[in-house]
Protein backbone atom coordinates (compact mmCIF):
# COMPACT_ATOMS: atom_id res chain seq x y z
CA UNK A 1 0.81 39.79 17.41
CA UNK A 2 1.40 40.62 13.71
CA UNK A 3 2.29 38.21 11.08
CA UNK A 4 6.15 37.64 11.04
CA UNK A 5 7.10 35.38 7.58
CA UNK A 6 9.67 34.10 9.86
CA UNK A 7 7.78 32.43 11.71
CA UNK A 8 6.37 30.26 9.68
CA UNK A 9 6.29 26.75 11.20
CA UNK A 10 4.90 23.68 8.75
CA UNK A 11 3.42 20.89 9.89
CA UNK A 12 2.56 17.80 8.43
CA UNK A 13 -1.04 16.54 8.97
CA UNK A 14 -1.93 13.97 6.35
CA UNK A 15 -4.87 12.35 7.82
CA UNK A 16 -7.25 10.71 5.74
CA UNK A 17 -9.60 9.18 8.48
CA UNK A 18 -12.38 11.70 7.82
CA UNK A 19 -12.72 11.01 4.14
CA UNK A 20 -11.18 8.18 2.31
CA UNK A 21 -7.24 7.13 1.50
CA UNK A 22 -8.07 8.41 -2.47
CA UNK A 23 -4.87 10.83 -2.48
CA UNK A 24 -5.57 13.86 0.30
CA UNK A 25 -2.69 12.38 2.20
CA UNK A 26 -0.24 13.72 -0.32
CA UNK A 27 -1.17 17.31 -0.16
CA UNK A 28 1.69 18.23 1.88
CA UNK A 29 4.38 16.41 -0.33
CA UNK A 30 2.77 17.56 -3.21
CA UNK A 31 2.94 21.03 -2.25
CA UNK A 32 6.54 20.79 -0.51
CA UNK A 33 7.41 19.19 -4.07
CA UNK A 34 6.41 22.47 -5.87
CA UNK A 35 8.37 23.94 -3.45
CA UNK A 36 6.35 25.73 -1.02
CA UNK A 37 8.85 25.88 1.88
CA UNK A 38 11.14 27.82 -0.65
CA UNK A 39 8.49 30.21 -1.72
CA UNK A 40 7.42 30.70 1.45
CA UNK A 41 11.07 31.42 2.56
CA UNK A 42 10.53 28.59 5.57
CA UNK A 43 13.44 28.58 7.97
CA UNK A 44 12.34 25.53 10.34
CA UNK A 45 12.14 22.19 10.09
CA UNK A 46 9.52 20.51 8.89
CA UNK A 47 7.34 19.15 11.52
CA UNK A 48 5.29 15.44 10.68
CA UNK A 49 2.71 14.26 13.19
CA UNK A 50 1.98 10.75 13.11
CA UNK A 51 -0.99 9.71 11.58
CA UNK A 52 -3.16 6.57 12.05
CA UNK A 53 -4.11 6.04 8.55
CA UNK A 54 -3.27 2.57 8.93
CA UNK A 55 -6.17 1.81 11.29
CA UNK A 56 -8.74 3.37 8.21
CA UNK A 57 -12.01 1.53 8.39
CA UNK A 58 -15.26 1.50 6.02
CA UNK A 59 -17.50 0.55 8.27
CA UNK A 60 -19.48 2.72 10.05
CA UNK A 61 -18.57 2.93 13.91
CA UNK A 62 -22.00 1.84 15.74
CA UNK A 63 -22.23 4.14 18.81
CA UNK A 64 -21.41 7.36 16.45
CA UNK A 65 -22.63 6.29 13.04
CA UNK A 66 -19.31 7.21 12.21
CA UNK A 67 -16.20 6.19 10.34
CA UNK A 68 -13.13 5.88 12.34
CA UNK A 69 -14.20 8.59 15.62
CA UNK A 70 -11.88 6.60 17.71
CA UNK A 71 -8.68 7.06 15.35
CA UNK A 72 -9.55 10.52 15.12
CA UNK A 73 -9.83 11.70 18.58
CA UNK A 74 -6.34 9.85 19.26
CA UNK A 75 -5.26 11.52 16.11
CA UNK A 76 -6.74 15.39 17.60
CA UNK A 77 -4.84 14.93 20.58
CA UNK A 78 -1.75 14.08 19.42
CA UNK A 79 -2.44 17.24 16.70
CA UNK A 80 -3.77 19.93 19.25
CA UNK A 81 -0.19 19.43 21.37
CA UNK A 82 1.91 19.58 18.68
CA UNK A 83 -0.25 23.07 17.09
CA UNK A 84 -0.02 24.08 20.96
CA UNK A 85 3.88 23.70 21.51
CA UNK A 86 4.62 25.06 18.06
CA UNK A 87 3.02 28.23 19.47
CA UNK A 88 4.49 28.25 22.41
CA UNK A 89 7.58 28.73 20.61
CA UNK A 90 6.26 31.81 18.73
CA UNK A 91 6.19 30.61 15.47
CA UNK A 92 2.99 30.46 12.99
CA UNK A 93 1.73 27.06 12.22
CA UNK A 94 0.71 26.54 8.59
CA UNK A 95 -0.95 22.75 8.78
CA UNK A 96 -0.87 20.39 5.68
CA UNK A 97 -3.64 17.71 5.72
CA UNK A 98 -4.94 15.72 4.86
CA UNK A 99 -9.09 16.14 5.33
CA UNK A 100 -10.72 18.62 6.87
CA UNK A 101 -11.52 16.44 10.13
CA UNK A 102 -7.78 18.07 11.30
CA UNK A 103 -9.73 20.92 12.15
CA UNK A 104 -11.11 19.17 15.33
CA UNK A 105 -7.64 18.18 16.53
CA UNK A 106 -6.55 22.14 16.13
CA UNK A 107 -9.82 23.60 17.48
CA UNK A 108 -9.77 21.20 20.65
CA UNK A 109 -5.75 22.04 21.22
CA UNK A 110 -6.36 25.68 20.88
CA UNK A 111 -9.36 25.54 22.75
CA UNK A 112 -7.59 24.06 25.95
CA UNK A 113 -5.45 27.25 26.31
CA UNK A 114 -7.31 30.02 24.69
CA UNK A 115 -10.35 31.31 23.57
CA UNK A 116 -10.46 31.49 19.54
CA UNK A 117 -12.53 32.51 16.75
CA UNK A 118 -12.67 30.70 13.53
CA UNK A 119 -12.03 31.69 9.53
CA UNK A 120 -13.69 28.92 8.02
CA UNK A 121 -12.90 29.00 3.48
CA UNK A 122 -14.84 26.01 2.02
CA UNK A 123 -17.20 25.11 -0.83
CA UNK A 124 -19.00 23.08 1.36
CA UNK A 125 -20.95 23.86 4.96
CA UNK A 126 -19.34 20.63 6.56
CA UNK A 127 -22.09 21.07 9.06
CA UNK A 128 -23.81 17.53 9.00
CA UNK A 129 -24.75 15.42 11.44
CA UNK A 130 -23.86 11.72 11.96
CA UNK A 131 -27.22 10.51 10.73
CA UNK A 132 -27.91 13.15 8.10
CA UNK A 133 -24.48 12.25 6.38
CA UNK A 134 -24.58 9.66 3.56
CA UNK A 135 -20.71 8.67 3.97
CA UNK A 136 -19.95 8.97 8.35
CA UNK A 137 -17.14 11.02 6.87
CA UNK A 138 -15.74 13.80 9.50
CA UNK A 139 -15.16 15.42 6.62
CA UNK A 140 -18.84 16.22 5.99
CA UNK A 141 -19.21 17.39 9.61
CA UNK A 142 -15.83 19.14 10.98
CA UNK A 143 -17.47 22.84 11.29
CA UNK A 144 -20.29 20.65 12.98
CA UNK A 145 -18.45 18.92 15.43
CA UNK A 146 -16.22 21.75 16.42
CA UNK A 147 -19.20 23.70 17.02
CA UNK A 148 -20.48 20.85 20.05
CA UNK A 149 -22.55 19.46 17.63
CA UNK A 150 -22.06 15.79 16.99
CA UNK A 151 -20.91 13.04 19.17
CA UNK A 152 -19.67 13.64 22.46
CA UNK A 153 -16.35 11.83 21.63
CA UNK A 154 -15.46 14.04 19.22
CA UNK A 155 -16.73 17.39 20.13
CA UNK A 156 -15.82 17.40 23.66
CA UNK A 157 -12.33 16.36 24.31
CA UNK A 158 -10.36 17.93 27.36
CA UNK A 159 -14.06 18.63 28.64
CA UNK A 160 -13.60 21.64 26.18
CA UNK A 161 -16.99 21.68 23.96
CA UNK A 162 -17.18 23.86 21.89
CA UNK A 163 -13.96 24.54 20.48
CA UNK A 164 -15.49 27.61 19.10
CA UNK A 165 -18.79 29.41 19.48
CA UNK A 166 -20.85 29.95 16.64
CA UNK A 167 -20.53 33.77 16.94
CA UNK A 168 -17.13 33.56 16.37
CA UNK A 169 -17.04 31.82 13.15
CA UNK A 170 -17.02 33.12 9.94
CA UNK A 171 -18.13 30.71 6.56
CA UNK A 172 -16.97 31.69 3.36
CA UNK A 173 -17.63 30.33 -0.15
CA UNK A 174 -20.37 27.75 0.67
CA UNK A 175 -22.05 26.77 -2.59
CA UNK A 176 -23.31 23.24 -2.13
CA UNK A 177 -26.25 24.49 -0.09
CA UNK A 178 -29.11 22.86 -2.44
CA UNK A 179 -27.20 19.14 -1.28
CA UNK A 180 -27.06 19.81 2.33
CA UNK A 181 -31.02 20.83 2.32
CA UNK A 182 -31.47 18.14 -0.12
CA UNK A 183 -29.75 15.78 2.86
CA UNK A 184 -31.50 17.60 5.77
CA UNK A 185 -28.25 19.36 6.97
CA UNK A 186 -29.09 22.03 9.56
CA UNK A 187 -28.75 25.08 7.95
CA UNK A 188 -25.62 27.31 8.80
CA UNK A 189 -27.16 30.29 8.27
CA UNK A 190 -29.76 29.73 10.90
CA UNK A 191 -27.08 29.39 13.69
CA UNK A 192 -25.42 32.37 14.19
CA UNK A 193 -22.27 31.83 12.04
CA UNK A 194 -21.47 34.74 9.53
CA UNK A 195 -22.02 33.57 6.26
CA UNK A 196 -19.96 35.07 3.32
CA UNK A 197 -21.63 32.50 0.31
CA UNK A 198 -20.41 32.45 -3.34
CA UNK A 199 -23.35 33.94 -4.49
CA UNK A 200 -22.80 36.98 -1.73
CA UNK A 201 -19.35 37.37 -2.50
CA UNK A 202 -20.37 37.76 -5.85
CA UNK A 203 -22.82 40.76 -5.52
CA UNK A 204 -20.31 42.30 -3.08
CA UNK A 205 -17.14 41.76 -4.68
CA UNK A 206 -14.32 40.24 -2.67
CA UNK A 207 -13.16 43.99 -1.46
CA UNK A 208 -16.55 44.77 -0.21
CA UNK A 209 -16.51 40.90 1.40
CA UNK A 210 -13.73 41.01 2.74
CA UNK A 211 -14.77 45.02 4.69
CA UNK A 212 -17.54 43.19 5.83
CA UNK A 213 -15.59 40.09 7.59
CA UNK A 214 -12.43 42.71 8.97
CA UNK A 215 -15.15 44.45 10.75
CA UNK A 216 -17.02 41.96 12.18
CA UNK A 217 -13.67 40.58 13.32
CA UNK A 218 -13.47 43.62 15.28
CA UNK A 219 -16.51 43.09 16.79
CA UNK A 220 -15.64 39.85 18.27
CA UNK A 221 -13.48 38.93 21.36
CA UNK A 222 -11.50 36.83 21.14
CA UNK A 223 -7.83 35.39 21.71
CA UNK A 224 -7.02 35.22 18.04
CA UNK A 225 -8.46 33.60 15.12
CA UNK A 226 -7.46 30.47 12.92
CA UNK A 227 -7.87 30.33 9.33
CA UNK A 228 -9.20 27.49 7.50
CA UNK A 229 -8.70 26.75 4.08
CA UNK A 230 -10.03 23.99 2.22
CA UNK A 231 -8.94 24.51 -1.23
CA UNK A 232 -12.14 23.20 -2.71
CA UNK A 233 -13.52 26.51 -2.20
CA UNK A 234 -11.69 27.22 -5.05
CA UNK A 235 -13.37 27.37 -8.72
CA UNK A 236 -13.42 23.99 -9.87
CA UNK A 237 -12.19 25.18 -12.98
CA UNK A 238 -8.70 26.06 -11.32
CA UNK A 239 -9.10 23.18 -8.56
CA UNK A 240 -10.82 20.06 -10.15
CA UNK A 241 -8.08 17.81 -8.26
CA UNK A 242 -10.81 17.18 -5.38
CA UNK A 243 -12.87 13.85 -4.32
CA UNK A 244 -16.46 15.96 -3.87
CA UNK A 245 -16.44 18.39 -6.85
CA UNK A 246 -18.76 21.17 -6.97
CA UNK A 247 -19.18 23.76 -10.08
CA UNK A 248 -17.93 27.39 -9.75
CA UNK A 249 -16.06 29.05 -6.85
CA UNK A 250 -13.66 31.39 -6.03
CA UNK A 251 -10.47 32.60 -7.66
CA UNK A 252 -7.17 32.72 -6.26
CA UNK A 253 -7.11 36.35 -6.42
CA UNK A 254 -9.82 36.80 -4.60
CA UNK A 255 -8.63 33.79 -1.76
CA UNK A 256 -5.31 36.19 -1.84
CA UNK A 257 -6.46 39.53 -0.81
CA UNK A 258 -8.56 38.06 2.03
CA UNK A 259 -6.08 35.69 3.45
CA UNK A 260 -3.41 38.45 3.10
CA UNK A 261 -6.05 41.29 4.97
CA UNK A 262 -6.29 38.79 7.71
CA UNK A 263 -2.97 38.26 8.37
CA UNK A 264 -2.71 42.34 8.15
CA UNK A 265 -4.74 42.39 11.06
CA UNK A 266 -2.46 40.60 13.69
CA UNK A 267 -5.32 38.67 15.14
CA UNK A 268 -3.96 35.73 13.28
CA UNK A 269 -3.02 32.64 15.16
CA UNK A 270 -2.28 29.68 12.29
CA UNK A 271 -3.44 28.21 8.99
CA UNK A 272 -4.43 25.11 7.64
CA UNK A 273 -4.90 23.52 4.24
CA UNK A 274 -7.06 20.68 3.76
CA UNK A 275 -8.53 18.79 0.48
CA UNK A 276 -6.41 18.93 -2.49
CA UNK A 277 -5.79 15.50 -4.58
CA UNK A 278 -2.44 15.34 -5.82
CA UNK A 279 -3.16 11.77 -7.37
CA UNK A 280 -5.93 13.89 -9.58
CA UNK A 281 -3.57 16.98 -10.77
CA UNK A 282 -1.45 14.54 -13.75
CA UNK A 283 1.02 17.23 -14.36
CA UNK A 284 1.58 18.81 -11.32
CA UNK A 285 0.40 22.30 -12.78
CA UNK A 286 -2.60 22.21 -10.06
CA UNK A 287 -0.17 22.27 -7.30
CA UNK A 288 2.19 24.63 -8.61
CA UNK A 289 -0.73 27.08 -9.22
CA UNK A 290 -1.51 26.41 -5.53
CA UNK A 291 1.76 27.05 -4.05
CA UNK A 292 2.49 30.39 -6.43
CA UNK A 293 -1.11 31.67 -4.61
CA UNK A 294 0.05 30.51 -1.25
CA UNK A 295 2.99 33.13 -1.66
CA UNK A 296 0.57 35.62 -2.69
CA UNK A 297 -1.28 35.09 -0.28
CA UNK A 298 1.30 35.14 2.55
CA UNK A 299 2.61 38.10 1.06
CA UNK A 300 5.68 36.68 0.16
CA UNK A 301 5.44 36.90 -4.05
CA UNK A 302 4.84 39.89 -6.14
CA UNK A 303 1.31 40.48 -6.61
């Protein structure tokens, strides 16, 4: 089904129980407060999900090695409905977290109704392991778990592991891969994810890139795919306003014309936006710079 502007649904998603309550749960209001809704010419009411950042814990869960699994499976399921009904109703969900550990609450709601594919934008590989992880943050292992790999709580809800199979995923922008071998991480590139690093982008260009991810897309079949934007896949000299900061990355340009390609393609099924500090951007220029792109990139401001 193509992209319709129209249908844009938002939902609010601030979870913080993958990473820590530093600021990530005021994404969303930060954004809607630079006035994404308008720019995005929204025409439905907001939608907030309940979070359990209340229940946030420090210590590390024994069974998983985890912090707060528990919390964030109840937290997935009550996600994956609401992402499920919202499409039911034909409209486009565009998800503000919050930490990338949404990503297993969408994944495991999609996964219980149709068979998706995966557009995975982040700096980092998020493809740790319980014990290789120095934090038990989700947030270090959401491409991980979604991929079955991880603790059966979390990757297996709704008897549905995986979410999504490593052939249909598609990583782009990793540049912290020195840390994860540093950390023992299993490599991403060694499973058979299609990796689009910063480095390869770079040689490539983000035209040539982006050729290279629309036709593997073809390739693949699958229901539809979900995008996955975690804004610290940005250059950190246009994004420092994150918790785990890593040097270089992409432009928004270059985010733009991919993210609006894929939504040219129809095969499209929702967005979400994880990891942006508000608490860290002092004069809110950050997240107006952020929500001018996010028109761009929906196609919805001049470009």
């Amino acid at each position: 089904m193509m992209f319709n502007p129209e249908d844009i649904q938002i939902i609010s998603a601030p979870s913080i129980l993958g990473l820590k309550p530093n600021g990530v749960e005021d994404l969303g209001n930060g954004l809607l407060a630079s006035g994404l809704a308008e720019v995005l010419g929204v025409k439905h009411e907001l939608i907030c999900t309940d979070t359990l950042n209340d229940t946030y814990s420090v210590a590390r869960e024994a069974t998983t090695n985890m912090l707060n699994p528990r919390a964030i499976r109840d937290f997935s399921l009550t996600l994956g409905k609401v992402v499920w009904d919202t499409m039911t109703k034909e409209r486009f969900p565009l998800i503000l977290g919050g930490d990338c550990s949404i990503l297993i609450g969408i994944m495991s709601g999609l996964k219980a109704k149709r068979n998706c594919g995966l557009i995975f934008l982040d700096a980092h590989a998020d493809f740790y392991r319980p014990e290789q992880s120095i934090t038990g943050e989700a947030a270090d292992m959401d491409l991980a778990i979604v991929t079955g790999r991880g603790p059966e709580l979390l990757t297996n809800i709704n008897d549905h592991r995986p979410y999504v199979k490593d052939e249909h995923v598609i990583h782009v922008g990793q540049r912290d891969w020195e840390k994860t071998q540093t950390h023992g991480s299993e490599d991403i590139r060694k499973a058979s994810i299609k990796c689009f690093s910063l480095a390869e982008i770079g040689k490539r260009g983000i035209a040539g890139a982006t050729h290279e991810i629309l036709t593997h897309i073809n390739e693949i079949t699958v229901d539809g795919f979900w995008i996955h934007y975690d804004l610290d896949v940005l250059s950190d000299e246009i994004n420092p306003a994150v918790d785990y900061r890593l040097p270089e990355g992409l432009q928004f340009e270059e985010v733009e014309y991919l993210i609006r390609k894929l939504l040219k393609t129809g095969r499209m099924m929702g967005v979400s936006i994880t990891i942006f500090n508000p608490r860290l951007d002092k004069d809110g220029n950050i997240s107006k710079n952020i929500t001018t792109s996010l028109g761009k990139a929906f196609g919805l401001s001049a470009y």
